[in-house]
C-alpha atoms as a PDB file:
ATOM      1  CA  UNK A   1       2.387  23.139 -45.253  1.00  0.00           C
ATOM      2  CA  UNK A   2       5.874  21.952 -46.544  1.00  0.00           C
ATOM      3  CA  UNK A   3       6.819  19.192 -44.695  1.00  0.00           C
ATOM      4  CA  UNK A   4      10.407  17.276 -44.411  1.00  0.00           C
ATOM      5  CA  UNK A   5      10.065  13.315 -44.138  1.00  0.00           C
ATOM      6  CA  UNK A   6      12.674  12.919 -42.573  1.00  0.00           C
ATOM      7  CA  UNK A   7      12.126  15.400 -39.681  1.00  0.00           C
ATOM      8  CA  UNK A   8      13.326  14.310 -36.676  1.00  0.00           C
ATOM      9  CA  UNK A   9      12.992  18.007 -34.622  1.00  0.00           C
ATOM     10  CA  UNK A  10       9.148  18.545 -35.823  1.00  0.00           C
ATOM     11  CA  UNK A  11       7.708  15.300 -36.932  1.00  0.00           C
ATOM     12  CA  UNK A  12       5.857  15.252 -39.487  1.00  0.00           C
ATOM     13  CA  UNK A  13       2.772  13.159 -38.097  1.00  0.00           C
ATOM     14  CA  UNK A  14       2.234  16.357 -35.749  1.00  0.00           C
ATOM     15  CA  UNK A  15       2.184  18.737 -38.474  1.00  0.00           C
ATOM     16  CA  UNK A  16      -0.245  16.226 -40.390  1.00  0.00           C
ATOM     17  CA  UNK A  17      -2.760  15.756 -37.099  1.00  0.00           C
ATOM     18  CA  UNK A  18      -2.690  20.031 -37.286  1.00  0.00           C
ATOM     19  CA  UNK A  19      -3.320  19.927 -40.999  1.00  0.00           C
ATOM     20  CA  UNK A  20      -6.186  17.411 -40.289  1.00  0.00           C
ATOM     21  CA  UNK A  21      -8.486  19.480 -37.668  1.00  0.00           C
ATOM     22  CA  UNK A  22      -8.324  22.219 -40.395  1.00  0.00           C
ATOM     23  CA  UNK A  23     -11.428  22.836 -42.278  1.00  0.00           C
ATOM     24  CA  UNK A  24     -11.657  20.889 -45.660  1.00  0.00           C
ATOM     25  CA  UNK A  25      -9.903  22.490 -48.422  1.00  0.00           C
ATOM     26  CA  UNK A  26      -7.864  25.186 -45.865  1.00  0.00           C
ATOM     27  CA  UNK A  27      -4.488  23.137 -45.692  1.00  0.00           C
ATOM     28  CA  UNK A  28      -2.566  21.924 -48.361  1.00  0.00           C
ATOM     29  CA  UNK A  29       0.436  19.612 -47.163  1.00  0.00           C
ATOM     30  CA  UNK A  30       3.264  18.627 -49.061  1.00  0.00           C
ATOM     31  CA  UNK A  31       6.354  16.530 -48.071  1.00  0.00           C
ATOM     32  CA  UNK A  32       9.561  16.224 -48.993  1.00  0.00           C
ATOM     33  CA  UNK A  33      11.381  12.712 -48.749  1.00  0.00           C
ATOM     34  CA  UNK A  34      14.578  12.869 -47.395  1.00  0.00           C
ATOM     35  CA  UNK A  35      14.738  16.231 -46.418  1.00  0.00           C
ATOM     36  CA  UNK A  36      15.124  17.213 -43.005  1.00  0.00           C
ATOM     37  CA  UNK A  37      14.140  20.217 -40.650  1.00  0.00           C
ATOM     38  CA  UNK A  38      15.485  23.830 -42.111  1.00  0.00           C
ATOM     39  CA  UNK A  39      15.239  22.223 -45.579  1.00  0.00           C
ATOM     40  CA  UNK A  40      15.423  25.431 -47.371  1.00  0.00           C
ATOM     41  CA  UNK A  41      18.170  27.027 -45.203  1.00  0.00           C
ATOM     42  CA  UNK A  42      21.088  27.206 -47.803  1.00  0.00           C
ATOM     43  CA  UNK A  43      23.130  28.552 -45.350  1.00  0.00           C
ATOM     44  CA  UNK A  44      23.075  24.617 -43.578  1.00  0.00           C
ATOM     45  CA  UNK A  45      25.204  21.898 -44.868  1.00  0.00           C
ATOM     46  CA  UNK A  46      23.245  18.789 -45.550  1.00  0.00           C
ATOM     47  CA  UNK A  47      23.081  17.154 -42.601  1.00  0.00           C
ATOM     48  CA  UNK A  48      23.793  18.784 -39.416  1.00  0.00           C
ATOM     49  CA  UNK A  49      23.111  16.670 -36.197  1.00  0.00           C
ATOM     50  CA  UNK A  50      22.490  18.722 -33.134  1.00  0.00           C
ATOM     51  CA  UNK A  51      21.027  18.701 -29.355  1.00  0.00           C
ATOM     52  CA  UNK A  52      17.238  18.849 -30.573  1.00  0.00           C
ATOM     53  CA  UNK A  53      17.509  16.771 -34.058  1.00  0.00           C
ATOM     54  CA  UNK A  54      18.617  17.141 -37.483  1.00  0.00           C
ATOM     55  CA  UNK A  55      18.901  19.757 -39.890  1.00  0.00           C
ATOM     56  CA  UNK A  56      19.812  20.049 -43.103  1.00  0.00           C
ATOM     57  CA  UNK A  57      19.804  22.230 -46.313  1.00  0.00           C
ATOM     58  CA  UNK A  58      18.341  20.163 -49.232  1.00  0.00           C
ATOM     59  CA  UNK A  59      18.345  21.492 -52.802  1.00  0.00           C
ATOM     60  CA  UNK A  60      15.796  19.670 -54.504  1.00  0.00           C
ATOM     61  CA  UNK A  61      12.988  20.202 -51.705  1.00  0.00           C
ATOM     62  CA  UNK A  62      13.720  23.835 -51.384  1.00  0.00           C
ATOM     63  CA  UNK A  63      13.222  24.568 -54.949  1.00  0.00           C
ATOM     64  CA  UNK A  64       9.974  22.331 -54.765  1.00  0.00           C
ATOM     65  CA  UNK A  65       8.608  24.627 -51.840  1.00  0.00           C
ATOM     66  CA  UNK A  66       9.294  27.510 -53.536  1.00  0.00           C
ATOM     67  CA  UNK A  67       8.069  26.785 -57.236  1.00  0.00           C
ATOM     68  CA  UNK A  68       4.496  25.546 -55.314  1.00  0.00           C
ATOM     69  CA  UNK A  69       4.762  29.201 -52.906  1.00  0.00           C
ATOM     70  CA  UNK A  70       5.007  30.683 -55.995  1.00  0.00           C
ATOM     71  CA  UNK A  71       2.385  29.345 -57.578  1.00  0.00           C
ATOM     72  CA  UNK A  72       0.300  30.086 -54.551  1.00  0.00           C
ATOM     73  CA  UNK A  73       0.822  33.371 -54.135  1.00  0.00           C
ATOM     74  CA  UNK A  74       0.042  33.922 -58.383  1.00  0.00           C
ATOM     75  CA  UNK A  75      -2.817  31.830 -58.468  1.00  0.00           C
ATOM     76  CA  UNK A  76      -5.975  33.974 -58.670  1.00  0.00           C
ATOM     77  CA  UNK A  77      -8.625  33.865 -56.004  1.00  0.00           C
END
């Protein structure tokens, strides 16, 4: 799971609890401090404040989450 801290549309302590009732070793979380919900939307500006929350396209987490996918879906079994 790649998770923005500073998600105020899906908060991260939800995504966490999910994460939690997952069998050991199933879920890997990662978050992202300061980033907020649609991190990895380049099409967003940086912050965009809107009826439901915050979004927000932030570099530096969306080349985090993809490097780590990457490595994911390379790694052998």
């Amino acid at each position: 799971m790649h998770l923005a801290q500073a998600d105020n549309v899906t908060p991260v302590w939800r995504c966490e609890r999910v994460a939690q009732r997952a069998p050991s070793g199933l879920t890997k979380v990662l978050s992202y401090p300061d980033a907020h919900h649609g991190f990895d939307a380049d099409e967003l500006p940086a912050r965009l404040a809107y009826g439901l929350g915050t979004v927000g396209y932030h570099p530096v987490a969306a080349a985090a989450a993809w490097e780590e996918t990457q490595r994911f879906l390379t790694a052998s079994p």
